[in-house]
Protein backbone atom coordinates (compact mmCIF):
# COMPACT_ATOMS: atom_id res chain seq x y z
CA UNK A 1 63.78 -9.99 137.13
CA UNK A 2 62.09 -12.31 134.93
CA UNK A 3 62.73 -12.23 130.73
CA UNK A 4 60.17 -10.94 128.80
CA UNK A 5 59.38 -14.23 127.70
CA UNK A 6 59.46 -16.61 130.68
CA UNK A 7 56.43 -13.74 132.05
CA UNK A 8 54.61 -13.83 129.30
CA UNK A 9 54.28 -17.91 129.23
CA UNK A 10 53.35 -17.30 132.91
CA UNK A 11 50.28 -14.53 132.11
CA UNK A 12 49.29 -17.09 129.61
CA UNK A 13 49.38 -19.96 131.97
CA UNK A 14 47.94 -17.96 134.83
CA UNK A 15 45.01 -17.61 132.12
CA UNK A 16 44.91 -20.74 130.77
CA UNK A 17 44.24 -22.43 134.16
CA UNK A 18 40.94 -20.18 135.24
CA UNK A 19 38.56 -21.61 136.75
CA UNK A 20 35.50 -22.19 133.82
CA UNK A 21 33.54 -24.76 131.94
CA UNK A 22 34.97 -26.14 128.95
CA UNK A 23 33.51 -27.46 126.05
CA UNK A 24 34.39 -30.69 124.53
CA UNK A 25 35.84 -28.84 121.51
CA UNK A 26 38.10 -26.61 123.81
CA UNK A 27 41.89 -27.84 123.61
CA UNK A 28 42.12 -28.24 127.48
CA UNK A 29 39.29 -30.59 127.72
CA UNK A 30 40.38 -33.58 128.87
CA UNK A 31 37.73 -36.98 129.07
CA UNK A 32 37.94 -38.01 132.89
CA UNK A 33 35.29 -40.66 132.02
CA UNK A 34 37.51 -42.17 129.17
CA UNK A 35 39.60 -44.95 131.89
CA UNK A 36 37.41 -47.74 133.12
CA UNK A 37 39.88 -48.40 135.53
CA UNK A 38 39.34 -44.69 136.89
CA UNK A 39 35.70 -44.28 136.09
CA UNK A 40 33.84 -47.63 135.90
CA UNK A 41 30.67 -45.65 134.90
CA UNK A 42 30.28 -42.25 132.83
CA UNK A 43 27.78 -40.32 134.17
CA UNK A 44 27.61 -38.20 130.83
CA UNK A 45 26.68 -40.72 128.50
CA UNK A 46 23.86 -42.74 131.73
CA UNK A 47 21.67 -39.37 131.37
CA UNK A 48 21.99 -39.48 127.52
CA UNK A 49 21.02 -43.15 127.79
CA UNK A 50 18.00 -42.26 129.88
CA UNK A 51 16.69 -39.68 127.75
CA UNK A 52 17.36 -41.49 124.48
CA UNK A 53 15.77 -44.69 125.90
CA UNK A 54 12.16 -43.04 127.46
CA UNK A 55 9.34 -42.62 125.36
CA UNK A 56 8.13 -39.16 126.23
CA UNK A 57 9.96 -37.64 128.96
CA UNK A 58 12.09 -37.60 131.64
CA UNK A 59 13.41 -36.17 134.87
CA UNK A 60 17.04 -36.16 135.70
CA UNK A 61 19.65 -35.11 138.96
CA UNK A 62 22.33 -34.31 138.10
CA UNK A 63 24.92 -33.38 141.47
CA UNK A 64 28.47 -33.20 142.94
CA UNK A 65 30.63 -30.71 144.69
CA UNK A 66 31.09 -27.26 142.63
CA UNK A 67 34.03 -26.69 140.77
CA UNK A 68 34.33 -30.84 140.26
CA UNK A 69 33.54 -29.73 136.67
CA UNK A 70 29.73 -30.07 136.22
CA UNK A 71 29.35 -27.35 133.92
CA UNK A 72 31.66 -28.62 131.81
CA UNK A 73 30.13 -32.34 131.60
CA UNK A 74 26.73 -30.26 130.98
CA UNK A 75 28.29 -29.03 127.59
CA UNK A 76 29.39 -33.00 126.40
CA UNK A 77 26.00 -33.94 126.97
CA UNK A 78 24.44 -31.12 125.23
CA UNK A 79 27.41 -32.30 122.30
CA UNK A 80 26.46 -35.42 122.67
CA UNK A 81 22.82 -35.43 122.26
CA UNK A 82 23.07 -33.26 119.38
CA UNK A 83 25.12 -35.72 117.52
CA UNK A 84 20.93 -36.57 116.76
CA UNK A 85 20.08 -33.56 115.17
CA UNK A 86 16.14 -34.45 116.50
CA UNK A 87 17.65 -33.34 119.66
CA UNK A 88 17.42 -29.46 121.01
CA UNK A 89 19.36 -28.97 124.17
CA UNK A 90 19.34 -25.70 126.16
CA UNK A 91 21.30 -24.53 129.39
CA UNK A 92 20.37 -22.53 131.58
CA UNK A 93 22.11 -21.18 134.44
CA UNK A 94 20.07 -20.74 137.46
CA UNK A 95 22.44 -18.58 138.82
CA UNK A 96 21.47 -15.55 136.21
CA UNK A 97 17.61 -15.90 137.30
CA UNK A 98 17.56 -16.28 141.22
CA UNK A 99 19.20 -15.16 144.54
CA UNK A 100 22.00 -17.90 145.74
CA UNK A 101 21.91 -17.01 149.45
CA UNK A 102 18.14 -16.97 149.84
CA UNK A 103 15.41 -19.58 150.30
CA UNK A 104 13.66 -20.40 147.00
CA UNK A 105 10.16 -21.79 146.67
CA UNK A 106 8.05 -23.50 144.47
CA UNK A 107 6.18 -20.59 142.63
CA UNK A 108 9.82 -18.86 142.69
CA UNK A 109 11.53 -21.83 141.15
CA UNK A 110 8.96 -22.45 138.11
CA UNK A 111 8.92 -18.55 137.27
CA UNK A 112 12.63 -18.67 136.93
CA UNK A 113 12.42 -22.06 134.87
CA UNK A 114 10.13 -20.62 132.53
CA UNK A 115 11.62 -17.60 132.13
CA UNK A 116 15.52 -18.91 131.76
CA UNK A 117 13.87 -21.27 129.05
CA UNK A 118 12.08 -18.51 126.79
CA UNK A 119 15.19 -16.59 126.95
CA UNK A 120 17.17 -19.21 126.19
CA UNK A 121 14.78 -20.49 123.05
CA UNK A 122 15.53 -17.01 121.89
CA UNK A 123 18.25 -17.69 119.76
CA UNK A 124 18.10 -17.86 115.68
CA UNK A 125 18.66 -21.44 115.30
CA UNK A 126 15.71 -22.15 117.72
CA UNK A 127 13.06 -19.97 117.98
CA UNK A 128 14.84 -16.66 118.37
CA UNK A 129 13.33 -15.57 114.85
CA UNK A 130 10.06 -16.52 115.06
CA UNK A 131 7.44 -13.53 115.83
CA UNK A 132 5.27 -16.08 117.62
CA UNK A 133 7.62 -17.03 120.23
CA UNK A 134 6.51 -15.94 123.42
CA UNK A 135 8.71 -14.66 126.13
CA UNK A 136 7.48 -15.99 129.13
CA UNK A 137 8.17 -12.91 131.17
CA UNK A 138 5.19 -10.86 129.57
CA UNK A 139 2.85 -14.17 129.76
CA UNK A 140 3.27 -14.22 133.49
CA UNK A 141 2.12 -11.00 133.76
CA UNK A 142 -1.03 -11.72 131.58
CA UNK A 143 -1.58 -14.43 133.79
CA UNK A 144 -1.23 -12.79 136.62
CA UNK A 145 -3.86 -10.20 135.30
CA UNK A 146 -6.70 -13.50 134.11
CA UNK A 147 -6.60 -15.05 137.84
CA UNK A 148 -8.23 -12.97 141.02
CA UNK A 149 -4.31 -12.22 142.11
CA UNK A 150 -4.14 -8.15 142.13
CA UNK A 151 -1.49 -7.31 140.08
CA UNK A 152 -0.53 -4.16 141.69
CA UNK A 153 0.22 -6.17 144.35
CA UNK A 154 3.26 -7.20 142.53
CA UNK A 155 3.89 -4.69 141.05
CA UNK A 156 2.41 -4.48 137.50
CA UNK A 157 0.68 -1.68 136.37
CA UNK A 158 -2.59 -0.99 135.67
CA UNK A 159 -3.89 -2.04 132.41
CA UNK A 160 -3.25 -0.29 129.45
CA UNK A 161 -4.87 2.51 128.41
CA UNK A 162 -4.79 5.45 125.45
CA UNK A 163 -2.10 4.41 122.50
CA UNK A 164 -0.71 1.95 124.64
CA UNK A 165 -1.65 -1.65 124.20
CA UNK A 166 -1.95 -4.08 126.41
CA UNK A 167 0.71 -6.27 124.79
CA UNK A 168 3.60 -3.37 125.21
CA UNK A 169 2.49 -2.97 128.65
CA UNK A 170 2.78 -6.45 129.75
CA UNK A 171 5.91 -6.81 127.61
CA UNK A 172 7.51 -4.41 129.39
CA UNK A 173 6.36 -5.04 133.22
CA UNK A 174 7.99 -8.74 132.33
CA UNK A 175 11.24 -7.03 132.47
CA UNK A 176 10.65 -5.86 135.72
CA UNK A 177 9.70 -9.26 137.01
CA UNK A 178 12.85 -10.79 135.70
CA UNK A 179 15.23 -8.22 137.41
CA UNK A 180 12.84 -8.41 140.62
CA UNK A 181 12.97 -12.16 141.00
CA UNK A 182 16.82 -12.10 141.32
CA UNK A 183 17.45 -8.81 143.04
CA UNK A 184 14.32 -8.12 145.54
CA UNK A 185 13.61 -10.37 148.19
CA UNK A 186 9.76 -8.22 148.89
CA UNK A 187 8.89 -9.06 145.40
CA UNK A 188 9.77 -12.88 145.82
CA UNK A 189 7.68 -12.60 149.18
CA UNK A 190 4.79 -10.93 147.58
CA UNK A 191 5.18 -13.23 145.06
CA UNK A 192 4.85 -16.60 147.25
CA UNK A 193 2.03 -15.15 149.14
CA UNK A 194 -0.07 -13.90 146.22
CA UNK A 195 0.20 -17.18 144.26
CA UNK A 196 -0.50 -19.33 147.23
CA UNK A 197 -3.95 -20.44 146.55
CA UNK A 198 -2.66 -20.46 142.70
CA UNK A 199 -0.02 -23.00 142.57
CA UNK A 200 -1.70 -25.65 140.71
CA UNK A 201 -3.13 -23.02 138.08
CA UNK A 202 0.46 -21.29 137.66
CA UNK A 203 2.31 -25.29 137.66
CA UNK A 204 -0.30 -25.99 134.58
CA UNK A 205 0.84 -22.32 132.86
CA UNK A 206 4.39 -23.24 133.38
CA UNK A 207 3.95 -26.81 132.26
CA UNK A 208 1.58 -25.35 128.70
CA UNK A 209 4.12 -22.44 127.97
CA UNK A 210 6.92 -25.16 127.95
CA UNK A 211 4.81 -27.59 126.30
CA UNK A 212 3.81 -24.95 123.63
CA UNK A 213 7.59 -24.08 122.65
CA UNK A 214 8.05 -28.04 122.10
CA UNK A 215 5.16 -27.42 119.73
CA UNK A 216 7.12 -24.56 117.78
CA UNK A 217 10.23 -26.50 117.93
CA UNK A 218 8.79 -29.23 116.16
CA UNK A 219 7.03 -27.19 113.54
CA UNK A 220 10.11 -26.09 112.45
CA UNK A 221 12.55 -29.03 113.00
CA UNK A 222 10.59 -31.73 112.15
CA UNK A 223 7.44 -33.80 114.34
CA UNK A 224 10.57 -35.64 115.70
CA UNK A 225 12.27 -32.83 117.78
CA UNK A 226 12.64 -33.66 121.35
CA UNK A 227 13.20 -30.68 123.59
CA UNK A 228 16.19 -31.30 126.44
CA UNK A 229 16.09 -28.56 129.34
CA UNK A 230 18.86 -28.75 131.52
CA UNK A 231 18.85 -25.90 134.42
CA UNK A 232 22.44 -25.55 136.24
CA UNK A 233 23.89 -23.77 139.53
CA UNK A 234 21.16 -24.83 141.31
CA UNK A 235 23.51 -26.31 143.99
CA UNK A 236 24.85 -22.77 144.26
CA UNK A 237 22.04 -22.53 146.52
CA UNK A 238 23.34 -22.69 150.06
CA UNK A 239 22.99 -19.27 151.94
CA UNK A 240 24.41 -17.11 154.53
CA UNK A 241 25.77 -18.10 157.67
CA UNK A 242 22.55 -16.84 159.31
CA UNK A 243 20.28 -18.25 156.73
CA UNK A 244 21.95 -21.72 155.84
CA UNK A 245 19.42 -24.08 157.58
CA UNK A 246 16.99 -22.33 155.58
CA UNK A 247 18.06 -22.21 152.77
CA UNK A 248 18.58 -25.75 152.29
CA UNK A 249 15.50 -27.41 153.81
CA UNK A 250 14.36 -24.95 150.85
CA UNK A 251 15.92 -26.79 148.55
CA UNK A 252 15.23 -30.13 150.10
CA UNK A 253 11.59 -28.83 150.18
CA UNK A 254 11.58 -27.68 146.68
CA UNK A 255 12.92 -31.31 144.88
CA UNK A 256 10.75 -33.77 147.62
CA UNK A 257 7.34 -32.08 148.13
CA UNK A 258 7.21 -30.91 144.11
CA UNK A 259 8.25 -33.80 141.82
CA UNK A 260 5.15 -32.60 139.61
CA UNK A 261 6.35 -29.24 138.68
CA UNK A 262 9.73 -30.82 138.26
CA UNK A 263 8.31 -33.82 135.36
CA UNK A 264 6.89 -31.78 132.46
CA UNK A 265 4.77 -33.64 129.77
CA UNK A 266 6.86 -34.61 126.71
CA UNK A 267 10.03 -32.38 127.78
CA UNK A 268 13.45 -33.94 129.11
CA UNK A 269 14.62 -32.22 132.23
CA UNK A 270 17.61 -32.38 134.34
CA UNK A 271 18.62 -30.62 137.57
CA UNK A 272 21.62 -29.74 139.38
CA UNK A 273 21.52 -30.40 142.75
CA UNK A 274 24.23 -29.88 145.89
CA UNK A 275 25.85 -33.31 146.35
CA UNK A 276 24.12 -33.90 150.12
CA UNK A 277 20.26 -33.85 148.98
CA UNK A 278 19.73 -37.44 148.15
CA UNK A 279 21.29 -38.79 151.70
CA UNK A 280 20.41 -36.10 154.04
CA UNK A 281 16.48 -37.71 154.08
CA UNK A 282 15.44 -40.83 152.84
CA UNK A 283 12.98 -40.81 149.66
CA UNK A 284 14.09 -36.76 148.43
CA UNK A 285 14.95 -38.21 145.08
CA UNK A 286 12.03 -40.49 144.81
CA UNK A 287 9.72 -39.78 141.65
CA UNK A 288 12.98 -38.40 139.55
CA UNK A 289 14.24 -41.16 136.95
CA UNK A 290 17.74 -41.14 137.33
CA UNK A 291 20.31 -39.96 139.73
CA UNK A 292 24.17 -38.95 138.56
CA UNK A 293 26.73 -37.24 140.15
CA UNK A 294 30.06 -36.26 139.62
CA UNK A 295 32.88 -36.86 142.16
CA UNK A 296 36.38 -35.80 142.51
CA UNK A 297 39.53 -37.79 141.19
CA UNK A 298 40.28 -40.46 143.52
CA UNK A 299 44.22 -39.62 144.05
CA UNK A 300 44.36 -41.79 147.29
CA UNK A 301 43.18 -44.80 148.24
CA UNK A 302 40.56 -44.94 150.96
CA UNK A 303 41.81 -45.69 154.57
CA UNK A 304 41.13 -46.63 157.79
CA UNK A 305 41.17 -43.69 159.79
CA UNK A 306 43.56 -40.58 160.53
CA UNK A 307 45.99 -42.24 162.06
CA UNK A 308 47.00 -44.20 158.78
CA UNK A 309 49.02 -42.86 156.16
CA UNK A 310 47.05 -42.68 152.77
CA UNK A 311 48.26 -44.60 149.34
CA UNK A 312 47.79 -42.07 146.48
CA UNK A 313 46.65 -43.94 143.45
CA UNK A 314 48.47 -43.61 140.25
CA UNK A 315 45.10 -43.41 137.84
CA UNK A 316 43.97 -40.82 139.43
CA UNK A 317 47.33 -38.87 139.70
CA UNK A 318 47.84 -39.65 135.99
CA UNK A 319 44.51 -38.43 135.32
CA UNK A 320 44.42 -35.39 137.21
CA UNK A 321 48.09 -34.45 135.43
CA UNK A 322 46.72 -34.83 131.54
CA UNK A 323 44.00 -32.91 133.12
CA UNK A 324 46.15 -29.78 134.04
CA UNK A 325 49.12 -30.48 131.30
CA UNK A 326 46.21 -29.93 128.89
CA UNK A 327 46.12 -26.00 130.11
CA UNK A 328 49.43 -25.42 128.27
CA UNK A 329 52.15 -26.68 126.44
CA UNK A 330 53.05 -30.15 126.33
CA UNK A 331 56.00 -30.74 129.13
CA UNK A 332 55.13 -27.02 130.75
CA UNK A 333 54.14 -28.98 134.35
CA UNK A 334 57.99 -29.76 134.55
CA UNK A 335 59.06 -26.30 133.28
CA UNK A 336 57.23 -24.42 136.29
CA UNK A 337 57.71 -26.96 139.02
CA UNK A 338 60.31 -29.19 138.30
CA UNK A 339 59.16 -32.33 138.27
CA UNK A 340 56.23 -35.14 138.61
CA UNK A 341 56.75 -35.41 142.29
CA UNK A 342 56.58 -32.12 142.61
CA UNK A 343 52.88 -32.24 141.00
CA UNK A 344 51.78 -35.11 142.80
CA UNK A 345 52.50 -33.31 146.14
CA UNK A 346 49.91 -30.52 144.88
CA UNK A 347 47.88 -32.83 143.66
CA UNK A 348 47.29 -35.26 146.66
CA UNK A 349 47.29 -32.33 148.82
CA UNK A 350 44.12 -30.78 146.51
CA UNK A 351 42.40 -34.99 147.22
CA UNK A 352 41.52 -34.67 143.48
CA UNK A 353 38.96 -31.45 143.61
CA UNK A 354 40.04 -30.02 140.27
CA UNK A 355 39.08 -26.30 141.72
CA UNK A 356 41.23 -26.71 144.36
CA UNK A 357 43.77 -27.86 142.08
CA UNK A 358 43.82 -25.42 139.67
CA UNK A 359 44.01 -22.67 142.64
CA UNK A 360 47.24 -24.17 143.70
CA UNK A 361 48.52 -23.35 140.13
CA UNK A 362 47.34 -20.61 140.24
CA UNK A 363 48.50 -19.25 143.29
CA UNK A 364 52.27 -20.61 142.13
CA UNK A 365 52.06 -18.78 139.05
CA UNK A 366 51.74 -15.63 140.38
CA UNK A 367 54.64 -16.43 143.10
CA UNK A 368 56.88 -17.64 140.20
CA UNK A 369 57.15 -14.05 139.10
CA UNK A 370 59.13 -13.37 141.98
CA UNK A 371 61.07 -17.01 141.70
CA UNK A 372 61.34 -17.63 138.88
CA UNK A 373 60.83 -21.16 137.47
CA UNK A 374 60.70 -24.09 138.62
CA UNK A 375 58.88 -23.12 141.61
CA UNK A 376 60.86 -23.42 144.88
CA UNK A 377 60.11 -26.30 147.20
CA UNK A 378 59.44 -23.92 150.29
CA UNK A 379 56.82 -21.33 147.80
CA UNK A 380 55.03 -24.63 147.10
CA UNK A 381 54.81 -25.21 150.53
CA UNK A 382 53.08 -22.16 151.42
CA UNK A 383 50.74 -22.90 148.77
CA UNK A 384 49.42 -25.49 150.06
CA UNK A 385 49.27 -23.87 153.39
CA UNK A 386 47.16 -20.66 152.36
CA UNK A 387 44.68 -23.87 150.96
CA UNK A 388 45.31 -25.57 154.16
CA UNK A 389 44.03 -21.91 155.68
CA UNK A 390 40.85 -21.87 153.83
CA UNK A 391 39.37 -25.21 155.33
CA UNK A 392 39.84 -23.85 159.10
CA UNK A 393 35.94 -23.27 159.51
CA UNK A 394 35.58 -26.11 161.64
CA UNK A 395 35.22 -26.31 165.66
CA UNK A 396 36.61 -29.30 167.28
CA UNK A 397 33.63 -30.48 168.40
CA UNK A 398 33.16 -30.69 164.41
CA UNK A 399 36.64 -32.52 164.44
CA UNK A 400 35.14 -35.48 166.20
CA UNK A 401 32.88 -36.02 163.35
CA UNK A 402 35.25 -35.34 160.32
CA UNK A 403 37.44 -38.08 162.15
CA UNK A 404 34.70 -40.62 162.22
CA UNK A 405 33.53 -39.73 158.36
CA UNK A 406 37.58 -40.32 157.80
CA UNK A 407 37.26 -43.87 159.38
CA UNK A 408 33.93 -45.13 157.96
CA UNK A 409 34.28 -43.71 154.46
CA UNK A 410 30.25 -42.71 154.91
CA UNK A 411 27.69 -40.56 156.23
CA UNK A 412 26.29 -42.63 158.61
CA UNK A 413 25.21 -40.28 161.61
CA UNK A 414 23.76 -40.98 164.92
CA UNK A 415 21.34 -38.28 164.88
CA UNK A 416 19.36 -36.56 162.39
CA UNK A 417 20.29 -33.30 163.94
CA UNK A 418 23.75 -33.95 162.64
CA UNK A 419 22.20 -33.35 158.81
CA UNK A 420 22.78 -29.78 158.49
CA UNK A 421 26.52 -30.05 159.70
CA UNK A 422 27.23 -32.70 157.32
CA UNK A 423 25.56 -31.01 154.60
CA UNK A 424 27.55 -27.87 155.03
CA UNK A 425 30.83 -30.16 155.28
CA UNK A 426 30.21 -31.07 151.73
CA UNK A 427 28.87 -27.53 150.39
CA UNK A 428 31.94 -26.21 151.54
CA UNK A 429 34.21 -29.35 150.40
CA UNK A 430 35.55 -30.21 154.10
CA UNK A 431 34.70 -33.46 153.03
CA UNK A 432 34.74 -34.65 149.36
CA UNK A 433 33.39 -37.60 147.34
CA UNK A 434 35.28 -40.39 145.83
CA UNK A 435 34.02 -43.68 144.11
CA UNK A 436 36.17 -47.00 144.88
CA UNK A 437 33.34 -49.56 143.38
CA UNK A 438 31.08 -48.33 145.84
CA UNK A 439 31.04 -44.36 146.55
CA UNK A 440 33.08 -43.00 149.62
CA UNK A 441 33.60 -40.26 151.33
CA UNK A 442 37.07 -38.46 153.35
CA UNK A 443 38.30 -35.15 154.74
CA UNK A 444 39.77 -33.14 152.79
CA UNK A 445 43.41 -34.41 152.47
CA UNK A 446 44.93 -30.95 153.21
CA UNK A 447 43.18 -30.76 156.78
CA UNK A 448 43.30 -34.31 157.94
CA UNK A 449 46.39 -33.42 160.33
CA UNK A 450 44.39 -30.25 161.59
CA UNK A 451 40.99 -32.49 161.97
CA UNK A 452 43.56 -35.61 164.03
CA UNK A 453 44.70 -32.96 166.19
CA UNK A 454 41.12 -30.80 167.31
CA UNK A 455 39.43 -34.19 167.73
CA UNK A 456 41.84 -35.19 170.34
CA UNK A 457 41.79 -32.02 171.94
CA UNK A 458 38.47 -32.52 172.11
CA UNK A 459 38.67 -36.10 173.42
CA UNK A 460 41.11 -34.29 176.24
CA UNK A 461 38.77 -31.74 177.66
CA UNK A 462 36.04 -34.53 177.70
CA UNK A 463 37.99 -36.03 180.26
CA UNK A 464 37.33 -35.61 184.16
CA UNK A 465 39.71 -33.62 185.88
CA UNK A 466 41.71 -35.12 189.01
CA UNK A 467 43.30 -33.47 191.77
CA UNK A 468 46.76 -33.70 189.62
CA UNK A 469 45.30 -31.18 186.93
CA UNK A 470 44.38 -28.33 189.33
């Protein structure tokens, strides 16, 4: 039974090491940008640079796998921006304003951008006070009501009528449309079908509402306030099983065919986007200025192929150990597993995917209230197998082409078809992204025996049979 003490450093550990974006203030941020030797380049501060260097506006990707810590680079930029106080940077997460597993379209997308960036202007210290500000919820609706589109066909109500006025009405039918948009898929529908002769008229609405809070920014910050929108968890996007295809040429759809609802006039956007948009089709990211992503610590050197035994690189390992000694007390990474070697092994078996990572912990903190500390060799072990579990989704047809990604370090395919296969490979981190002067790409370092061994069964029953093997 474990001392009062020794549990409670554990619960406090166990909470320390969640899963979450940090700001740059928080203790346990830790700079992964701050080594050249590591990180040559610093994504963070190349999409400051871009906005602080154009003249009106801008248009931004921002990508890389989830949990690689996106979120949290989101937050430096919006610290570092501010550091010019003509700067006004907003967040706004996606995630709170649309479905994740279904398609999204055009007239879908700029509703839900409008709408995340009224609510999120509605704060004291930006416009949150002001009795002018519009919430863009209630202005759809009025401009759903000043175009031939029949409202009722959405679901508004009638106009308003008796002591009622119109404003109160449409004020509160927006708060319908915001809880719709997320939660039901016949109002999105309705929505996309209605609007379909409309787009251009409802892009310009968008584009003036957005243009219009810029306005009300500046009257009250000064005529040198630049407005920065940055809208996150848009790589969340991927689907079901039975709806992934579609959900992602949705997506590819959405950031190739609309480049002009994505640029608005004298506003600085960026994007999040899933890490396999700009290779899957040649020319998606054409018409956006800039392109960043983040990728995961490179804790191994890039090889040759399965067969050869990886050479962990001692940056990254360093790197990826301030990282995690920064959730707790200096020296507590010995304390709970012994030793460096002891974290290396968890961390060359996570390839440097800090979510993966910090599940490991995770999953040895809870086991070390049954150990005790350090954490036996053998519980670590099945740690890394239960991760090892996880990453089983694969056929061994699929093998064949993890094993060739392994031994080319790219994404060059044969066929177009293979797109979709890929893509889901690096939604669901099977393969991960690494940067070695020029980017690269490997199997996830806990499956790579598990991929060497279904490719070559594979390679087997591709063989003829002979007499022998009846």
């Amino acid at each position: 039974m474990l001392d009062k003490e020794t549990r409670g450093r554990l619960k406090a550990l166990y909470q320390s090491t969640g899963d979450r974006p940090l700001s740059p203030d928080d203790p346990a941020f830790v700079n992964l940008y701050a080594s050249d030797a590591l990180a040559p380049s610093d994504p963070v501060e190349d999409l400051a640079t871009h906005i602080q260097f154009s003249a009106l506006e801008s248009v931004q990707l921002f990508s890389g796998h989830r949990g690689t810590g996106k979120s949290t680079q989101l937050r430096v930029l919006k610290q570092r921006l501010e550091e010019d106080p003509t700067y006004k940077v907003v967040i706004c997460d996606m995630e709170d304003y649309l479905p994740m597993t279904d398609t999204v379209e055009v007239v879908d997308f700029l509703l839900a951008a409008a709408g995340a960036l009224s609510d999120a202007l509605d704060v004291p210290e930006l416009l949150g006070d002001d009795p002018r500000h519009e919430g863009y919820w209630a202005r759809f609706v009025h401009w759903v009501r000043n175009t031939t589109i029949e409202a009722s066909e959405l679901g508004i109500g009638a106009k308003a009528g008796g002591d009622v006025g119109v404003a109160e009405l449409e004020a509160e039918a927006g708060v319908d449309i915001k809880l719709n948009l997320k939660t039901d898929i016949s109002f999105r529908e309705r929505l996309r079908e209605h609007t379909r002769l409309h787009v251009g008229a409802f892009r310009k609405d968008v584009h003036d509402f957005m243009g219009a809070c810029l306005l009300a920014l500046r009257e009250r910050h000064g005529e040198d306030t630049q407005l920065v929108v940055i809208y996150d968890s848009i790589e969340h996007l991927r689907g079901l099983t039975t709806n992934s295809r579609e959900v992602a040429d949705s997506v590819e759809r959405l950031f190739r065919g609309h480049v002009e609802s994505m640029r608005v006039p004298n506003l600085h956007m960026i994007y999040t986007v899933p890490p396999w948009l700009r290779w899957q089709r040649a020319g998606t990211t054409e018409g956006f200025d800039n392109y960043e992503q983040v990728l995961c610590v490179k804790v191994r050197e890039r090889n040759e192929g399965l067969d050869h035994v990886y050479t962990p690189h001692r940056p990254g390992l360093d790197m990826l150990y301030q990282v995690v000694n920064a959730r707790g007390s200096q020296g507590w990474v010995e304390w709970f597993l012994g030793d460096r070697a002891a974290f290396d092994e968890l961390a060359l078996a996570s390839g440097g995917y800090l979510r993966d990572m910090l599940r490991l912990l995770r999953n040895l903190l809870i086991a070390a209230n049954r150990t005790g500390v350090p954490v036996p060799d053998d519980r670590r072990a099945a740690a890394i197998e239960e991760l090892r579990a996880g990453y089983q989704g694969f056929t061994n047809a699929e093998a064949v082409l993890l094993r060739d990604i392994e031994a080319r370090g790219t994404l060059d395919l044969a066929d177009a078809s293979l797109h979709h296969r890929v893509s889901t490979f690096l939604d669901t981190h099977v393969v991960l992204a690494y940067r070695n002067g020029t980017e690269w790409y490997g199997v996830h370092p806990v499956i790579r025996e598990d991929v060497r061994r279904r490719a070559k069964a594979w390679d087997d029953a591709q063989q003829p049979k002979t007499d022998d093997d009846s």
